[in-house]
C-alpha atoms as a PDB file:
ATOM      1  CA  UNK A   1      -1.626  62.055 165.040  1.00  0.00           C
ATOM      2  CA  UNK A   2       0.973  63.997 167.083  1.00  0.00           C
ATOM      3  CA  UNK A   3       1.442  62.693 170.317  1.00  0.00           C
ATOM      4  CA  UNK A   4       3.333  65.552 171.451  1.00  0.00           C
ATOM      5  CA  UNK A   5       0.627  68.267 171.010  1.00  0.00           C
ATOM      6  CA  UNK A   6      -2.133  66.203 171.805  1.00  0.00           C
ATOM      7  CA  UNK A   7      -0.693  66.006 175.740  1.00  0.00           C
ATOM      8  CA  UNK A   8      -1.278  62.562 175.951  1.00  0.00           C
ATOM      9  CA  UNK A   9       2.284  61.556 175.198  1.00  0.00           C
ATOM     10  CA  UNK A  10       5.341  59.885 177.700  1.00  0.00           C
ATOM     11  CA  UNK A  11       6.242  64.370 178.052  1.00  0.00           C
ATOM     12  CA  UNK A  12       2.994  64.846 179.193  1.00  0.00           C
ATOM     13  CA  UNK A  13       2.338  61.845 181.350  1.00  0.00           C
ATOM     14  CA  UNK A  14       6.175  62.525 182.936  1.00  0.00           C
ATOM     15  CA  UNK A  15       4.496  65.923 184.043  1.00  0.00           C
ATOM     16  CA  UNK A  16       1.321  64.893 185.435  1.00  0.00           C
ATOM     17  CA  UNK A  17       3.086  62.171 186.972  1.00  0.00           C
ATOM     18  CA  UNK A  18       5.641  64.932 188.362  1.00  0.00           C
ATOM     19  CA  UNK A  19       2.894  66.902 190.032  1.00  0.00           C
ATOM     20  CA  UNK A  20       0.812  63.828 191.576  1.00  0.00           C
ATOM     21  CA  UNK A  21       4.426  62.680 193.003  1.00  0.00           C
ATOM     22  CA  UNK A  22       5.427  65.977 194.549  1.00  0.00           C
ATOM     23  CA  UNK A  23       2.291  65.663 195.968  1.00  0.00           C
ATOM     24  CA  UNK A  24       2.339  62.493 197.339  1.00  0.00           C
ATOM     25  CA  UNK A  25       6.186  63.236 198.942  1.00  0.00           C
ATOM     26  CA  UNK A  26       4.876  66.826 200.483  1.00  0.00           C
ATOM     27  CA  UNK A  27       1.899  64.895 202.315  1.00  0.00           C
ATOM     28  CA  UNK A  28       4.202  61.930 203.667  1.00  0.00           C
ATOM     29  CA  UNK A  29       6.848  64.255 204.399  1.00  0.00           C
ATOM     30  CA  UNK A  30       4.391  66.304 206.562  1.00  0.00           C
ATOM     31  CA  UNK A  31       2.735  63.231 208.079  1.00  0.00           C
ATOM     32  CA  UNK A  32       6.425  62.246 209.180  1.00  0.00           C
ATOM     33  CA  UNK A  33       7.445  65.441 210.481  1.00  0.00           C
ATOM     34  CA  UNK A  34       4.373  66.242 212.263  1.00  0.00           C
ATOM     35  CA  UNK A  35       3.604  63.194 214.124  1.00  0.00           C
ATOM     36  CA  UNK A  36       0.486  64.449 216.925  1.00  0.00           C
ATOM     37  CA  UNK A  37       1.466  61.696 219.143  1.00  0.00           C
ATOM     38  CA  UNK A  38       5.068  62.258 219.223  1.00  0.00           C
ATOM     39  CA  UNK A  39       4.483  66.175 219.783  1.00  0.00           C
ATOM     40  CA  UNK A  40       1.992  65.565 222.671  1.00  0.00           C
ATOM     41  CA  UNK A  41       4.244  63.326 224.445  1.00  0.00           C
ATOM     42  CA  UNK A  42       7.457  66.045 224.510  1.00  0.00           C
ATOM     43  CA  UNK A  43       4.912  68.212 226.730  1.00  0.00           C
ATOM     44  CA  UNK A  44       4.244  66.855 230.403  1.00  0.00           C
ATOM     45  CA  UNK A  45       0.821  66.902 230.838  1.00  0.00           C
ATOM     46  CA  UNK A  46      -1.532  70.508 232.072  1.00  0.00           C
ATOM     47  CA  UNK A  47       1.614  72.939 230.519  1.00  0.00           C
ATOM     48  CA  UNK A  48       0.075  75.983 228.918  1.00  0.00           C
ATOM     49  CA  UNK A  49       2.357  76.213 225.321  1.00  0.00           C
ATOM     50  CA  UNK A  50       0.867  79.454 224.806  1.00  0.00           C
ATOM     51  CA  UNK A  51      -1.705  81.894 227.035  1.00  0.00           C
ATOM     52  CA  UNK A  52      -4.086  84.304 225.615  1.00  0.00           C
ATOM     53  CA  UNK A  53      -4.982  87.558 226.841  1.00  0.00           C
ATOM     54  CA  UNK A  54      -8.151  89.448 226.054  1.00  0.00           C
ATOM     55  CA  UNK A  55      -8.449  91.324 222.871  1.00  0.00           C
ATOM     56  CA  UNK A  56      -6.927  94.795 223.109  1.00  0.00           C
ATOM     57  CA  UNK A  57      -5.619  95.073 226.407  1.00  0.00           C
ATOM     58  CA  UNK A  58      -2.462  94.174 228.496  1.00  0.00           C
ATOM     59  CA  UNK A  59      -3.012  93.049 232.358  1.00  0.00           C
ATOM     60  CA  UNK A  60      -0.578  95.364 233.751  1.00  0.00           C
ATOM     61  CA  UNK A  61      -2.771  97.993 231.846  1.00  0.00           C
ATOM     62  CA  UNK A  62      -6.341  96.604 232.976  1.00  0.00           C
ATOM     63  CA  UNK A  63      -4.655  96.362 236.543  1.00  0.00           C
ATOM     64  CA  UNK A  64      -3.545 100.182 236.479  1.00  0.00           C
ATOM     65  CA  UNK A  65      -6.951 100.851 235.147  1.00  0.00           C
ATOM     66  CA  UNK A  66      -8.721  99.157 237.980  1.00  0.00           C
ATOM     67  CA  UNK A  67      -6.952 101.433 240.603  1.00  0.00           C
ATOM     68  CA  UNK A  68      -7.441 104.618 238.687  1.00  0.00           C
ATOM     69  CA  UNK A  69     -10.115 106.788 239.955  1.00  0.00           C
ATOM     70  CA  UNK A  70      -9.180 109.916 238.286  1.00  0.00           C
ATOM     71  CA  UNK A  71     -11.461 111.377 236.381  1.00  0.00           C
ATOM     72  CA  UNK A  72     -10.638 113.875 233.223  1.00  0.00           C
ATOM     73  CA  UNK A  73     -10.995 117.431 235.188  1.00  0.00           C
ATOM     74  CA  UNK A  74      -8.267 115.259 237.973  1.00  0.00           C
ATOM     75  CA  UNK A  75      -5.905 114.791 234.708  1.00  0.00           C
ATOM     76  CA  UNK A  76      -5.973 118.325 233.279  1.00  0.00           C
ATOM     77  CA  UNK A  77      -5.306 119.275 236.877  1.00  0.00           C
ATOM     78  CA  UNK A  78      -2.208 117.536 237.525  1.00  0.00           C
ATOM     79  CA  UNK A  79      -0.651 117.227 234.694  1.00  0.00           C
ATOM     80  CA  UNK A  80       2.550 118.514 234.164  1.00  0.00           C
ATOM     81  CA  UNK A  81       4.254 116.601 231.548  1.00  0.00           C
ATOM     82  CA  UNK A  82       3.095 116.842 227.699  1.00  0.00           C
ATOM     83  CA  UNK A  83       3.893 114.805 224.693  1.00  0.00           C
ATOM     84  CA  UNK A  84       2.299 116.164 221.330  1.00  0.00           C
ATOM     85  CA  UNK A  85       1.419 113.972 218.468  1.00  0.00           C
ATOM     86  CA  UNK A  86       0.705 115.108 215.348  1.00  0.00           C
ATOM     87  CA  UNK A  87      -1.107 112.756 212.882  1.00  0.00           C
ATOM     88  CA  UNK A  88      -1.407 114.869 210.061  1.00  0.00           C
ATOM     89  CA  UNK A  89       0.201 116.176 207.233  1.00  0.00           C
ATOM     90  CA  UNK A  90      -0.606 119.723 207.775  1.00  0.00           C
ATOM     91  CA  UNK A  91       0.724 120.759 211.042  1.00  0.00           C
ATOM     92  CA  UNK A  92       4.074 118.875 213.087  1.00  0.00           C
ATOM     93  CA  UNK A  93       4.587 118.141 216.856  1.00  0.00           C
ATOM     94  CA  UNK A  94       7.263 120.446 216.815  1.00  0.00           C
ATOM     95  CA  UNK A  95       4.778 123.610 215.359  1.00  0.00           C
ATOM     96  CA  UNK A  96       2.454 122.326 218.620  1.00  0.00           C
ATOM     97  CA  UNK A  97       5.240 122.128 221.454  1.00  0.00           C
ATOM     98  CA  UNK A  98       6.467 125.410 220.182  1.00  0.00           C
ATOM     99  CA  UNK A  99       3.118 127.331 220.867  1.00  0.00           C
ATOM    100  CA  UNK A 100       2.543 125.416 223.660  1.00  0.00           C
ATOM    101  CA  UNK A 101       5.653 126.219 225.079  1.00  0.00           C
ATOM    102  CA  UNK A 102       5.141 130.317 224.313  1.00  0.00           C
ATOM    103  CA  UNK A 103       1.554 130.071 225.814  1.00  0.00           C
ATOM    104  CA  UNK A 104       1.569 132.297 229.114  1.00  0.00           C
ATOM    105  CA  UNK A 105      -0.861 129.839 231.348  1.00  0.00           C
ATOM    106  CA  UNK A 106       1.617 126.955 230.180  1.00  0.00           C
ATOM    107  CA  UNK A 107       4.405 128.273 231.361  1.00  0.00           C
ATOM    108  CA  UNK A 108       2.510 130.003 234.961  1.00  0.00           C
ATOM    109  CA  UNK A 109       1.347 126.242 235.754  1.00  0.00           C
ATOM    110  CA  UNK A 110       4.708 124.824 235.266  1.00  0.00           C
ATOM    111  CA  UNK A 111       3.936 122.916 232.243  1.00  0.00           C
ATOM    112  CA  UNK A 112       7.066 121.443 230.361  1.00  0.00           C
ATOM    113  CA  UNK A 113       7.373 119.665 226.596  1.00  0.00           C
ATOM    114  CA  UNK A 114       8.987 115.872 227.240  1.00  0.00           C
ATOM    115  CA  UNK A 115       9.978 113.847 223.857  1.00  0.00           C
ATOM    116  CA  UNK A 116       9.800 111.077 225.721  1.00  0.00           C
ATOM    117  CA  UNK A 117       6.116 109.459 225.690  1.00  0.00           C
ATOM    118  CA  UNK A 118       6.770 107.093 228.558  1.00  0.00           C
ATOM    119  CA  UNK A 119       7.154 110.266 230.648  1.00  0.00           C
ATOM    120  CA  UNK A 120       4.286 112.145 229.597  1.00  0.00           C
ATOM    121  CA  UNK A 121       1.192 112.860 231.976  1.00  0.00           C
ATOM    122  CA  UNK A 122      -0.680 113.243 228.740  1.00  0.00           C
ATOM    123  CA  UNK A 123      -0.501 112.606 225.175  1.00  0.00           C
ATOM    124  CA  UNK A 124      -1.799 115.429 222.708  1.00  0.00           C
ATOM    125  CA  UNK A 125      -2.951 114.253 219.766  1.00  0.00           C
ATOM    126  CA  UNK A 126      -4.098 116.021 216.841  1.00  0.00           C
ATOM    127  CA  UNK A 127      -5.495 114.747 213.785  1.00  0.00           C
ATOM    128  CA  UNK A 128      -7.027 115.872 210.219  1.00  0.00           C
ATOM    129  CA  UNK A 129     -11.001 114.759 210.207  1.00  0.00           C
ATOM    130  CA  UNK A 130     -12.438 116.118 207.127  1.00  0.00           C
ATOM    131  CA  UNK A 131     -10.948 118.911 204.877  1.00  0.00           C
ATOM    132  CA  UNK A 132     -10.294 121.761 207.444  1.00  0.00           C
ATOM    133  CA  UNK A 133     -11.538 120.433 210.303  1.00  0.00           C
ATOM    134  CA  UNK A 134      -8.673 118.959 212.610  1.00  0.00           C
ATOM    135  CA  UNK A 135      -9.370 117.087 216.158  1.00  0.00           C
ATOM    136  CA  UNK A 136      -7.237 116.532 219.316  1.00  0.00           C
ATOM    137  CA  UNK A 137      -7.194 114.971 222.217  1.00  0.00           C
ATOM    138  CA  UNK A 138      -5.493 114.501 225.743  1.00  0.00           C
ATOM    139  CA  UNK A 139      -5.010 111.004 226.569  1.00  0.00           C
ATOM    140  CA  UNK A 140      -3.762 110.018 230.175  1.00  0.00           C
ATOM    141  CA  UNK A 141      -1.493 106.922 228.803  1.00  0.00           C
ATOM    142  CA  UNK A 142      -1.431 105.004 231.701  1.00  0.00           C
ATOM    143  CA  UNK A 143      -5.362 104.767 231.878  1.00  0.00           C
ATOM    144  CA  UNK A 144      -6.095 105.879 228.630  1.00  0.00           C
ATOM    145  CA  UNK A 145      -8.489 108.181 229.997  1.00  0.00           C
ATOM    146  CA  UNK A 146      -9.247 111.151 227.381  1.00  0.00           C
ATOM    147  CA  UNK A 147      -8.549 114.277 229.337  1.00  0.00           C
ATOM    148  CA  UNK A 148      -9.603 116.905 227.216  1.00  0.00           C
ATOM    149  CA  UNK A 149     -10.597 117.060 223.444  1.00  0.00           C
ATOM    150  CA  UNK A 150     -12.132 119.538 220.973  1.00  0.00           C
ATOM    151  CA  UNK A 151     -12.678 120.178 217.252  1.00  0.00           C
ATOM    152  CA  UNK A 152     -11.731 123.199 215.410  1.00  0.00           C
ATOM    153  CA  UNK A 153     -12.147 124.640 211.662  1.00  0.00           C
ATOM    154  CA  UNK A 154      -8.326 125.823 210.136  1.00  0.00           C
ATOM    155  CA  UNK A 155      -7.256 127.790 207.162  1.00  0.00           C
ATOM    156  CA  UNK A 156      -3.827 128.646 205.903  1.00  0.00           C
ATOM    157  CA  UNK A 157      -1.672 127.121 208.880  1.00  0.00           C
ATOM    158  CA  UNK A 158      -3.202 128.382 212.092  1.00  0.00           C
ATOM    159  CA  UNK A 159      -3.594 124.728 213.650  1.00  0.00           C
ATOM    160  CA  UNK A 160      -1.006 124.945 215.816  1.00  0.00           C
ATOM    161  CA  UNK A 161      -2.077 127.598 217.287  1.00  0.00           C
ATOM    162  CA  UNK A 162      -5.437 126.509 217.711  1.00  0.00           C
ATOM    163  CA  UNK A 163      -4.892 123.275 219.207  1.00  0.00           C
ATOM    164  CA  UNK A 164      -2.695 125.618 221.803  1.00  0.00           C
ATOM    165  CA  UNK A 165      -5.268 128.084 222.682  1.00  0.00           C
ATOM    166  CA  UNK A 166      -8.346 125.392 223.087  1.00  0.00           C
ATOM    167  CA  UNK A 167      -6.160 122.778 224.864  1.00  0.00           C
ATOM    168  CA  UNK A 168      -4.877 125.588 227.672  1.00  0.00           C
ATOM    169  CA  UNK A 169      -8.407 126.745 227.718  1.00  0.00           C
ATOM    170  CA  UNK A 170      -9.752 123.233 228.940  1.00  0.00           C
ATOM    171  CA  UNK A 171      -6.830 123.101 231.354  1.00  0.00           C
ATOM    172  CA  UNK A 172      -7.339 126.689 232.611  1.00  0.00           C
ATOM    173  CA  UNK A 173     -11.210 125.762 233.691  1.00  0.00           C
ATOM    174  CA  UNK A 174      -9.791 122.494 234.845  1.00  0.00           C
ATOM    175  CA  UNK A 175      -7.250 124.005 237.373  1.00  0.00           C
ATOM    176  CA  UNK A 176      -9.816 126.763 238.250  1.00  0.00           C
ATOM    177  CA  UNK A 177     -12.913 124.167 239.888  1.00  0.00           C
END
């Protein structure tokens, strides 16, 4: 009988051995490092290490939220400052700040294009939903209010143009109560 390549021989006992002692070293060297007394002692007693906040939301946001009273007509009418968003493939936020820009009631109510999202009065986001059909919305980013929205069927590149026309629309009737 082999006792090489039956694995009970000194090679394979030296391995099993091997594992059970790296084992053994990993456990003591953890109990030794992380010592609960020691750790609790560093800390003087009723010090927070770390604080939670509520799933999902900031409080400098909740705060701003709790003074807003705008509602979404009160957006679309002041808004002046627009950041476009484009989460699709099919149509950039360039394409949408360009027709935006050439619309006629954009430019009469003062309207201007900003880059910068921290500056924007709202955030205009379009998105693909299924096949043709693309979504956007105005978003208020301070409040996250949605401002305006709409949904809209698109063939052969017109989304831009779209999302222009039924965005000023909104903001047209808005301005106009």
């Amino acid at each position: 009988m082999n006792l090489f390549a039956s694995g009970h021989g000194p090679i394979a006992r030296r391995r099993r051995m091997s594992k059970a002692s790296l084992l053994i070293f990993v456990v003591s060297l953890l109990l030794v490092l992380v010592q609960p007394g020691r750790a609790a002692a560093q800390e003087p007693p009723g010090t927070t290490l770390l604080q939670v906040e509520p799933f999902g939301e900031n409080i400098a946001r909740r705060a701003r939220r709790a003074e807003s009273t705008k509602d979404p007509v009160e957006i679309l009418r002041t808004a002046r400052y627009i950041y476009a968003r484009s989460l699709s493939e099919f149509v950039t936020a360039e394409d949408i700040e360009n027709k935006l820009r050439r619309n006629a009631d954009f430019q009469r109510y003062g309207m201007v294009i900003t880059r910068m999202e921290a500056d924007a009065d709202i955030v205009l986001e379009v998105k693909r939903s299924v096949l043709t059909k693309f979504v956007f919305t105005a978003i208020e980013p301070s409040t996250l209010i949605v401002g305006a929205s709409g949904k809209f069927s698109s063939l052969g590149g017109t989304v831009d143009g779209k999302v222009a026309s039924l965005f000023m629309k909104q903001v047209i009737a808005a301005r106009q109560k």
